[in-house]
Protein backbone atom coordinates (compact mmCIF):
# COMPACT_ATOMS: atom_id res chain seq x y z
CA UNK A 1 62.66 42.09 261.31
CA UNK A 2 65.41 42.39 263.13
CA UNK A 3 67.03 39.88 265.39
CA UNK A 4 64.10 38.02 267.68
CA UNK A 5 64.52 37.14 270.74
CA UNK A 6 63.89 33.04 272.11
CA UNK A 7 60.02 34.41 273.47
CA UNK A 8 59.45 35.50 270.05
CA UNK A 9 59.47 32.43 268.71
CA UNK A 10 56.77 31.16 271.20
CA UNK A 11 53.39 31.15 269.43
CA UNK A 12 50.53 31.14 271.19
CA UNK A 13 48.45 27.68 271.09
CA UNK A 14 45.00 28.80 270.22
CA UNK A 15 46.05 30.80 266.89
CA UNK A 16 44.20 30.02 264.18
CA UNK A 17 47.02 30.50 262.03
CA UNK A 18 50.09 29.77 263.42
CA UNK A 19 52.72 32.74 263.89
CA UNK A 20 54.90 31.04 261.96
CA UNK A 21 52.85 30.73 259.09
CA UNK A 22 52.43 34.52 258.55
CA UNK A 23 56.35 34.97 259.30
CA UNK A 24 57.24 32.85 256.45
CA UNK A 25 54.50 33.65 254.30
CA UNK A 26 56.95 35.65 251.97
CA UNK A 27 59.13 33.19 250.97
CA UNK A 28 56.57 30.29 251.01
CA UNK A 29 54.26 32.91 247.98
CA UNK A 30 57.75 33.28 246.15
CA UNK A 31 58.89 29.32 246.20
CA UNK A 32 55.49 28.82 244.36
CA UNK A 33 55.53 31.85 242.01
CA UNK A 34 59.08 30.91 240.93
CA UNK A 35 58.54 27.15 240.54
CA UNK A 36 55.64 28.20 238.46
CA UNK A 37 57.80 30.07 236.17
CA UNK A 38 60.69 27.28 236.06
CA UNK A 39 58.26 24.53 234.72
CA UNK A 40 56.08 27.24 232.97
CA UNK A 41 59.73 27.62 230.64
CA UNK A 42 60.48 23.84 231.12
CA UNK A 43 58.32 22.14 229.21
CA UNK A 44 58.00 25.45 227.25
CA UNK A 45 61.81 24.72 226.01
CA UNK A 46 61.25 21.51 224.61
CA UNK A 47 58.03 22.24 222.76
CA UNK A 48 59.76 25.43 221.16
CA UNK A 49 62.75 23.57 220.48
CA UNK A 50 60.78 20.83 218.71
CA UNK A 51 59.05 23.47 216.64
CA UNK A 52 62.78 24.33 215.02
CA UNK A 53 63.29 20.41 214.59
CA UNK A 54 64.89 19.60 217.54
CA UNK A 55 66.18 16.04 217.51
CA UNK A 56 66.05 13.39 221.09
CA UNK A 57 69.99 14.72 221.47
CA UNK A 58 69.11 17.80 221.18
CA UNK A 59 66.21 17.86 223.64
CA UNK A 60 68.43 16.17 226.10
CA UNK A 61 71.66 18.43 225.56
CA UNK A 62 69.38 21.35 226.59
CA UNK A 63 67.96 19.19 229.53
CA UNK A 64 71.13 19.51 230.25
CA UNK A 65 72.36 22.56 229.15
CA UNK A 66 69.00 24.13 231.14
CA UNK A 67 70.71 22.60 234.48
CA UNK A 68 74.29 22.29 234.11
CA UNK A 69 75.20 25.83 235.72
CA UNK A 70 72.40 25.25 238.49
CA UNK A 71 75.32 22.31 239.61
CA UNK A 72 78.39 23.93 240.10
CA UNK A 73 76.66 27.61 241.20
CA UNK A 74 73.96 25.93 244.04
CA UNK A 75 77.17 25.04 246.62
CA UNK A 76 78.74 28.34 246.22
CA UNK A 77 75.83 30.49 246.53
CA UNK A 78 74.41 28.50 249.46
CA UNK A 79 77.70 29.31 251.39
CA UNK A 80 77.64 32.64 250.39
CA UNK A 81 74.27 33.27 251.57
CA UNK A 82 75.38 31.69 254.69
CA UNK A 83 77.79 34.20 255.31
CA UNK A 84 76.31 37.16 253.57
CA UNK A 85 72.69 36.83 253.91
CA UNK A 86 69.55 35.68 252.00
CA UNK A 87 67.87 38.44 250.55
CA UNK A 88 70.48 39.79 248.08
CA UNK A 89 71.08 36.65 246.51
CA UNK A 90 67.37 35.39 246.16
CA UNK A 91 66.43 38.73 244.32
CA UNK A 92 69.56 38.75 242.03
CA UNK A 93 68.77 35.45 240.72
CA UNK A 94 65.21 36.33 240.50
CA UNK A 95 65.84 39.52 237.82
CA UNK A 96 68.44 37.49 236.00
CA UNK A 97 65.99 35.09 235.80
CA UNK A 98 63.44 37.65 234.27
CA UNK A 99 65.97 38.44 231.79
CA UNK A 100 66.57 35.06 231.00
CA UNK A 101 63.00 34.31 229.64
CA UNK A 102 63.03 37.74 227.38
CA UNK A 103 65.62 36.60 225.81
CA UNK A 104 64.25 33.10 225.28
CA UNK A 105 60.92 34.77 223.91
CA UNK A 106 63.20 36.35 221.19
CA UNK A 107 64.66 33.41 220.10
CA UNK A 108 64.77 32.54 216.63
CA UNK A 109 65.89 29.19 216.22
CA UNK A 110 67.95 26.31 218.06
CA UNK A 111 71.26 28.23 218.33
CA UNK A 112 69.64 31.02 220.20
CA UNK A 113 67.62 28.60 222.12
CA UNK A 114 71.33 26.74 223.19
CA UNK A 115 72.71 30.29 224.30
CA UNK A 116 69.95 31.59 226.47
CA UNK A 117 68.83 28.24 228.54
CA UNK A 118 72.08 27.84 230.87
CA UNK A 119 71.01 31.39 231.95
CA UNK A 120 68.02 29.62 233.65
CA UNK A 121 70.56 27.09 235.65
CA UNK A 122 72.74 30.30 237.27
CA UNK A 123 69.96 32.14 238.14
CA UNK A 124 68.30 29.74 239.61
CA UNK A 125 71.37 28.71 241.47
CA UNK A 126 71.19 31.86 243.07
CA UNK A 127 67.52 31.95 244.20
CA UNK A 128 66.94 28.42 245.81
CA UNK A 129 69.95 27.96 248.29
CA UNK A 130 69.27 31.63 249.49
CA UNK A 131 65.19 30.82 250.07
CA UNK A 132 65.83 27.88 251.84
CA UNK A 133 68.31 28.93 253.95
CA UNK A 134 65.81 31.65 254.53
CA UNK A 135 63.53 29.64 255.89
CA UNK A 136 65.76 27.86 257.87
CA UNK A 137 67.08 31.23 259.59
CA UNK A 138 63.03 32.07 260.26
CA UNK A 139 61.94 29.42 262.32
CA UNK A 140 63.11 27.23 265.56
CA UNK A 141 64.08 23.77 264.82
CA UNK A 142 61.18 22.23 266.21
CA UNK A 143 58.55 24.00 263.64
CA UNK A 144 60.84 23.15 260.80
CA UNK A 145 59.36 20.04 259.77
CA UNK A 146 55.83 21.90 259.51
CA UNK A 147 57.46 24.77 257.97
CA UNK A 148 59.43 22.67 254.74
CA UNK A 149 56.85 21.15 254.17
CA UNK A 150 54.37 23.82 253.56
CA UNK A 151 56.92 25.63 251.75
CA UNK A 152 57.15 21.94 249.76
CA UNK A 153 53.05 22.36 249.12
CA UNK A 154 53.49 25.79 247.72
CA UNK A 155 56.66 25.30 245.13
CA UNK A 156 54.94 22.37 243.85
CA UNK A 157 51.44 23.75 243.68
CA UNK A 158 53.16 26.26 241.80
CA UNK A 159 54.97 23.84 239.48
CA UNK A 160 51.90 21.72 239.20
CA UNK A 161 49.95 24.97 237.75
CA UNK A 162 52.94 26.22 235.50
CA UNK A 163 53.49 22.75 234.07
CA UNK A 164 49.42 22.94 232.63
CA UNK A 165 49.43 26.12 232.37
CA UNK A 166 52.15 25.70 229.53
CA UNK A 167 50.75 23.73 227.21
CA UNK A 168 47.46 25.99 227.29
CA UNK A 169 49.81 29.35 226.79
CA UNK A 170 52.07 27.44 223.99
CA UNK A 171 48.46 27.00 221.93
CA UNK A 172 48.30 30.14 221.05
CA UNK A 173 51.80 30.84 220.95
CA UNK A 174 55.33 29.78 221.85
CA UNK A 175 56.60 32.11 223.06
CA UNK A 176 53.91 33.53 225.36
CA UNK A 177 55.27 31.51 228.37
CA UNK A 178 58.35 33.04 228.74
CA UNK A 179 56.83 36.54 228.57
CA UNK A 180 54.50 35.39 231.14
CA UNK A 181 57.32 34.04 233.29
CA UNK A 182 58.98 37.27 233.06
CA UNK A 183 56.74 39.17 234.47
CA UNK A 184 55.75 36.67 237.42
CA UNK A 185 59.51 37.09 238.55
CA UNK A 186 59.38 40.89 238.56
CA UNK A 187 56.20 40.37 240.77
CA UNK A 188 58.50 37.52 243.24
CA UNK A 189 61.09 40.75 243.16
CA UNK A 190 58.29 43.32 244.64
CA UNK A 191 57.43 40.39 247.57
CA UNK A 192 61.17 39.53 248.50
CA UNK A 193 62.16 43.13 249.15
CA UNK A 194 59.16 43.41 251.09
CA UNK A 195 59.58 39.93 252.99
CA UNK A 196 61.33 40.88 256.47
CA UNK A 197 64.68 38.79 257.05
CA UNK A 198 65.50 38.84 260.79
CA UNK A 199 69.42 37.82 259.46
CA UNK A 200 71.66 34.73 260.15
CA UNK A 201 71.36 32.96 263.45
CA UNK A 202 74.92 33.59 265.05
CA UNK A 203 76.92 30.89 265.88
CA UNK A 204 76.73 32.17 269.67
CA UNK A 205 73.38 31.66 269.54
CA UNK A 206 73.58 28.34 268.47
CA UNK A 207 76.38 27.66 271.47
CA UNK A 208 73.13 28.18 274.27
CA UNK A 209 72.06 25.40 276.62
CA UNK A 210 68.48 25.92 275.20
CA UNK A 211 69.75 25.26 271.34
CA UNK A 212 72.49 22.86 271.66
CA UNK A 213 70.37 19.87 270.37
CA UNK A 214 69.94 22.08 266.87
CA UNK A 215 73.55 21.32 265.99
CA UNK A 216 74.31 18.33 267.66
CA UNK A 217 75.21 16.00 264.93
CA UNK A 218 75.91 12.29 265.38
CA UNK A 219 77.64 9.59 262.83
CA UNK A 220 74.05 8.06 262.11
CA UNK A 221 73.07 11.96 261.15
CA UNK A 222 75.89 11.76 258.95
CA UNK A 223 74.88 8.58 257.30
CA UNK A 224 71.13 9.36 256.73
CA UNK A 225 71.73 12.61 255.18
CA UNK A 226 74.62 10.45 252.37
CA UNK A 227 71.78 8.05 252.22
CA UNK A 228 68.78 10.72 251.58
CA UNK A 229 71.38 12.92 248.92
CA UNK A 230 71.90 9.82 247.01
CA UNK A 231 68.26 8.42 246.18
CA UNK A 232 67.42 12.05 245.56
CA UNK A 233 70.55 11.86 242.81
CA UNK A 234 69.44 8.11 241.43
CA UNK A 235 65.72 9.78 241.29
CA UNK A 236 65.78 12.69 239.81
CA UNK A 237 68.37 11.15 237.34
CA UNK A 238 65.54 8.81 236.07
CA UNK A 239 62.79 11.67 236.55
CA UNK A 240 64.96 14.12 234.16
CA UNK A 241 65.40 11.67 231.41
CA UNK A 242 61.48 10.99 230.96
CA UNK A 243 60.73 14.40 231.46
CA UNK A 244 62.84 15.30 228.35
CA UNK A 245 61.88 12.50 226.59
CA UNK A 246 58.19 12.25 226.62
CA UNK A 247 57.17 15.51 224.81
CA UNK A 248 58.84 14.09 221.92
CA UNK A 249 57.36 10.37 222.43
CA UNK A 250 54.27 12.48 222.63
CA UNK A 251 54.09 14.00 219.59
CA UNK A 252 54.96 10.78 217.93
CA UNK A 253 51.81 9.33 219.12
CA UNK A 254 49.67 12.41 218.24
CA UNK A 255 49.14 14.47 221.31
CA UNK A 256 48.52 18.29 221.09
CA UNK A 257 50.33 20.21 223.50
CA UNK A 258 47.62 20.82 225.59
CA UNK A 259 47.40 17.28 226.50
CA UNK A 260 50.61 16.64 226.92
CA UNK A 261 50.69 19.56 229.50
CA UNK A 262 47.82 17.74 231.22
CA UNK A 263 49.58 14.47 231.04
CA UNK A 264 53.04 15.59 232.86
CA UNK A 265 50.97 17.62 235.39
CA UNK A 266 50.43 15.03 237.26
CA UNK A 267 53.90 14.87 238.44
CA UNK A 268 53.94 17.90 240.35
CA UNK A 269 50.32 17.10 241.46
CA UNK A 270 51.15 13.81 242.90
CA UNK A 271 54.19 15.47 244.50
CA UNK A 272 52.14 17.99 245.80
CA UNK A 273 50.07 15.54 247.71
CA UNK A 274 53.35 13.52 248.26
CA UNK A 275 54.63 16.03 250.28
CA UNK A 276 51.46 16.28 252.76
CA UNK A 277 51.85 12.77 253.22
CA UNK A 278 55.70 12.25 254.12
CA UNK A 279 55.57 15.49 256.54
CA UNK A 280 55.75 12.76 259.01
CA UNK A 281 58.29 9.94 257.64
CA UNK A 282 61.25 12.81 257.01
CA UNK A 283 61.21 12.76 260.72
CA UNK A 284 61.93 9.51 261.76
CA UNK A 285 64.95 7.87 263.19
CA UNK A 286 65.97 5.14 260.62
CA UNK A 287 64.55 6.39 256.98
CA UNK A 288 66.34 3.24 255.45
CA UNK A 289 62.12 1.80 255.00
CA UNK A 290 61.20 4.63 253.53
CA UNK A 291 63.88 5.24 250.89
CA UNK A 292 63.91 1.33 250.01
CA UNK A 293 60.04 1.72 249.42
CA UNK A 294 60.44 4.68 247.30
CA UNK A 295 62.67 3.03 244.91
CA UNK A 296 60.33 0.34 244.23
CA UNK A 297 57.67 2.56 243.42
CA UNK A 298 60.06 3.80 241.08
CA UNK A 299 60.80 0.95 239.08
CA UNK A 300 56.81 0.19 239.10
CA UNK A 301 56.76 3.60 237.57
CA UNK A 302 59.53 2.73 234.46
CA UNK A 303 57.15 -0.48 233.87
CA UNK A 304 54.51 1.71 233.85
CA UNK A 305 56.33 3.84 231.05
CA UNK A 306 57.83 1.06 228.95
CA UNK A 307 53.98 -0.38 228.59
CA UNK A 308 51.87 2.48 227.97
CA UNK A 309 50.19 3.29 225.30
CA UNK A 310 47.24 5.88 226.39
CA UNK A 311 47.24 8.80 227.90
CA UNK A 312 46.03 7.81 230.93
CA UNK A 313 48.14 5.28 231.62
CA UNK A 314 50.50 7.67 231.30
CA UNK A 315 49.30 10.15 233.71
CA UNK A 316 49.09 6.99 236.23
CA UNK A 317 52.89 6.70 235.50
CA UNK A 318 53.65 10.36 236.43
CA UNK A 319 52.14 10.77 239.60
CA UNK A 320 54.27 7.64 240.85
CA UNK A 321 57.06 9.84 239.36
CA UNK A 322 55.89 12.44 241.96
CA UNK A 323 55.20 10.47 245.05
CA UNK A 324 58.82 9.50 244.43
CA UNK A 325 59.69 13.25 243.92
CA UNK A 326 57.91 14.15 247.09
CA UNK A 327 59.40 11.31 248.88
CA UNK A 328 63.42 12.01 248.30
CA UNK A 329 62.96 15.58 248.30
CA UNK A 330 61.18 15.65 252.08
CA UNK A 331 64.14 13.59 253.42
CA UNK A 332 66.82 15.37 251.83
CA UNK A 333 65.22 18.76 252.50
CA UNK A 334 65.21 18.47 255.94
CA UNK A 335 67.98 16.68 256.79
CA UNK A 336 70.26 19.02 255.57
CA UNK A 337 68.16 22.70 257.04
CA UNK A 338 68.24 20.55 260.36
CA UNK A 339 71.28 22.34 261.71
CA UNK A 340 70.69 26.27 260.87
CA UNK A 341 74.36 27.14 260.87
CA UNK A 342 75.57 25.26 258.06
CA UNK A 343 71.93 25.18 256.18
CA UNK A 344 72.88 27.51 253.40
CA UNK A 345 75.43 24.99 252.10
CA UNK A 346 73.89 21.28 252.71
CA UNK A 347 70.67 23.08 250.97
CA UNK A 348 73.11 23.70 248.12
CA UNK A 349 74.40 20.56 248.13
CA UNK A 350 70.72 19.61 248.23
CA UNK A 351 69.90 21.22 245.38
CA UNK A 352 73.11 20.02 243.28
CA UNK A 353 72.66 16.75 244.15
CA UNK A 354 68.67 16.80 242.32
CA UNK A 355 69.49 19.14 239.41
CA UNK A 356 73.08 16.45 238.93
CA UNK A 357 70.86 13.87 238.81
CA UNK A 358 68.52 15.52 236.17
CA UNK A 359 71.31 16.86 233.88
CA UNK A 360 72.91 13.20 233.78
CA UNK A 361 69.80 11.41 233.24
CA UNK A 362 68.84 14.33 230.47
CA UNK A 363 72.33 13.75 228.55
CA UNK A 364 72.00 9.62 229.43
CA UNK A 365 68.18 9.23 227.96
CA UNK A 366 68.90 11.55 225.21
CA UNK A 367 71.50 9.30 224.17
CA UNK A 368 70.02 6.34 224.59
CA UNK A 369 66.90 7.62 222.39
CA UNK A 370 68.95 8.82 219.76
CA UNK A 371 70.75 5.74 219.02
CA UNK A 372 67.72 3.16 220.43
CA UNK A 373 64.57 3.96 221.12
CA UNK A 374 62.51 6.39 223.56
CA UNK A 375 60.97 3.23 225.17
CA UNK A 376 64.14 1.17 225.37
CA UNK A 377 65.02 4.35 227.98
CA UNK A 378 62.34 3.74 230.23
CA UNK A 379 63.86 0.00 230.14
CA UNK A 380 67.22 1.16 231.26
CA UNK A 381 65.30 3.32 234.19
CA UNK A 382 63.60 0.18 235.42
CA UNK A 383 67.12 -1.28 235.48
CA UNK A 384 68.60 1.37 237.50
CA UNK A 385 65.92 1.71 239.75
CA UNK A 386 66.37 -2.60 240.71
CA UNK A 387 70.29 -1.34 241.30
CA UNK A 388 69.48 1.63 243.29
CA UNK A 389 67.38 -0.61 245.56
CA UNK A 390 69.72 -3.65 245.55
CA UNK A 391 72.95 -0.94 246.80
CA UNK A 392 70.23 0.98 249.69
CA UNK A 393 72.31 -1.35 252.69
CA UNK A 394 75.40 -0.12 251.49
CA UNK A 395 74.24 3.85 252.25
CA UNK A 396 74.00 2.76 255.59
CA UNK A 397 77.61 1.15 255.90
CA UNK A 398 79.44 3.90 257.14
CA UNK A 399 77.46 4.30 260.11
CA UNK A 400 76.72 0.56 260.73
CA UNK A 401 80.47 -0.19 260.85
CA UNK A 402 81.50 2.65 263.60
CA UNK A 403 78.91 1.35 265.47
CA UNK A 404 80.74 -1.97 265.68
CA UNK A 405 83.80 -0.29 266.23
């Protein structure tokens, strides 16, 4: 693409479909083919797994195990791509990724299982910080609110279609999802090296009278983007530990795998509709509100959990799983592509911060299951999310005490 100039990102008002749109419409096609494929293989995982007679710890260690690279490689790669550019690392991880599910379609029992899934963690690691940052680089700062969050719409329509489509795919055979996966991320391969990338904004570009407000960055910035990293953290560790637990308290109670595809699938489907509806609150000046209210819907969510019985009851249970989802993500999403020269490495942190919190809560409910109960997890969810909500003033400290000072 080339570097734009400022008039080329001026979009005329009586497009139908915004410029912006079409110039991001790459990356926003690959975010939902590739979060298709990662929950496509993620509830594929624990359904194979419990095929070779995988136990509660086991389905958490590769919770974990599925994550634990995706950690430690998100930061590094985020910064890289910030200095490097987008493009190489998004379609690195994306092959590596292919190769990852091949192998997983091979396996042929719980050892090979354990040696292929961290694969999924690095490669992903690679792909995500690079896309985002991508998008970041593509638009001005005043279109990125509309931007992430149509990006948001397709990742998680994508997820939301992968996670059903599983179950259907896994009845007829276990396997099938991975080689399905596989060839999904050759086809996200084909679209990246096609999708234009106009580079990294330069730093004295971002030095201009016109852009100066883009990395202006004040104390109370500071303490809303802490306070949006750690509910995303304290969410997603409660997300990850039902999402690794239920398939197995499923099959306890009888469901087929079709339905319990169904049942999870309204996670991403209620995040999906999540997102359209907190385009506007990740904008706001004080998202203390917000946050507070999204932790009580998550503790309504664990009671929801610990009670049910039926299906549907528990379907009712994951979509306030994904409003929640929706609702961290959005804030710490933004908040950290807000300033475009550092965007590659706050997304990673981003990113680290989410997959933390599912690998701990993956490892935590596993344990807790294997030496308890599944339900007495859900019970130590609903106590985390009352502490989570009862520590919310102290995110704000920081920022509430230099403005005293």
């Amino acid at each position: 693409m080339g570097v734009m100039k400022d008039s080329n990102f001026t979009f005329k008002e009586k497009q139908t479909l915004p410029g912006w749109i079409w110039l991001h419409s790459g990356l926003f096609v690959a975010a939902l083919q590739m979060d298709f494929n990662f929950d496509l293989v993620n509830l594929a995982i624990p359904l194979l797994a419990i095929s070779f007679g995988a136990s509660s710890l086991q389905l958490g260690l590769l919770g974990a195990l599925q994550r634990i690279l995706y950690i430690f490689v998100c930061p590094v790669s985020g910064r890289l791509s910030d200095r490097w550019g987008r493009k190489g690392l998004a379609l690195s991880g994306t092959m590596l990724f292919a190769g990852v599910c091949l192998r997983l379609a091979w396996a042929s029992g719980m050892q090979s299982i354990f040696w292929a899934v961290p694969g999924i963690g690095l490669t992903l690691g690679l792909f995500w910080p690079a896309l985002q940052g991508w998008l970041s680089d593509q638009g001005e700062n005043r279109v990125l609110s509309h931007s992430t969050s149509l990006f948001n719409l397709f990742w998680s329509t994508g997820s939301m279609l992968g996670m059903i489509l599983a179950g259907v795919l896994i009845s007829f055979s276990g396997k099938l999802p991975f080689y399905v996966a596989a060839g999904v991320a050759a086809t996200i391969g084909l679209i990246l090296t096609r999708t234009s990338h106009k580079g990294r904004i330069v730093p004295v570009r971002l030095t201009t009278e016109s852009s100066a407000q883009m990395v202006t960055e004040s104390d109370w910035d500071h303490a809303q983007r802490r306070a949006a990293l750690v509910s995303i953290f304290l969410a997603f560790l409660v997300i990850g530990g039902v999402n690794t637990q239920f398939p197995k308290l499923a099959t306890q109670l009888g469901y087929n795998t079709m339905l319990i595809g169904l049942t999870m699938g309204f996670l991403p489907l209620a995040r999906t509709l999540g997102f359209g509806l907190s385009g506007r609150w990740k904008v706001q000046e004080n998202i203390s509100k917000p946050l507070g209210f999204i932790k009580l819907v998550l503790g309504v969510a664990l009671v929801v959990f610990f009670l049910a019985d039926s299906s549907p009851v528990f379907m009712i249970g994951f979509a306030l799983l994904g409003l929640v989802a929706a609702g961290t993500f959005s804030f710490s999403q933004y908040l950290c592509l807000k300033n475009p020269l550092r965007a590659g490495q706050r997304i990673g942190l981003h990113e680290s911060s989410m997959l933390g919190g599912i690998v701990i809560g993956s490892l935590l409910f596993g344990l807790l299951a294997q030496h308890f109960e599944i339900r007495f997890t859900f019970g130590f969810g609903i106590l985390l999310s009352a502490l989570a909500l009862t520590a919310q003033p102290a995110l704000f400290y920081g920022y509430a005490r230099k403005a005293v000072i």
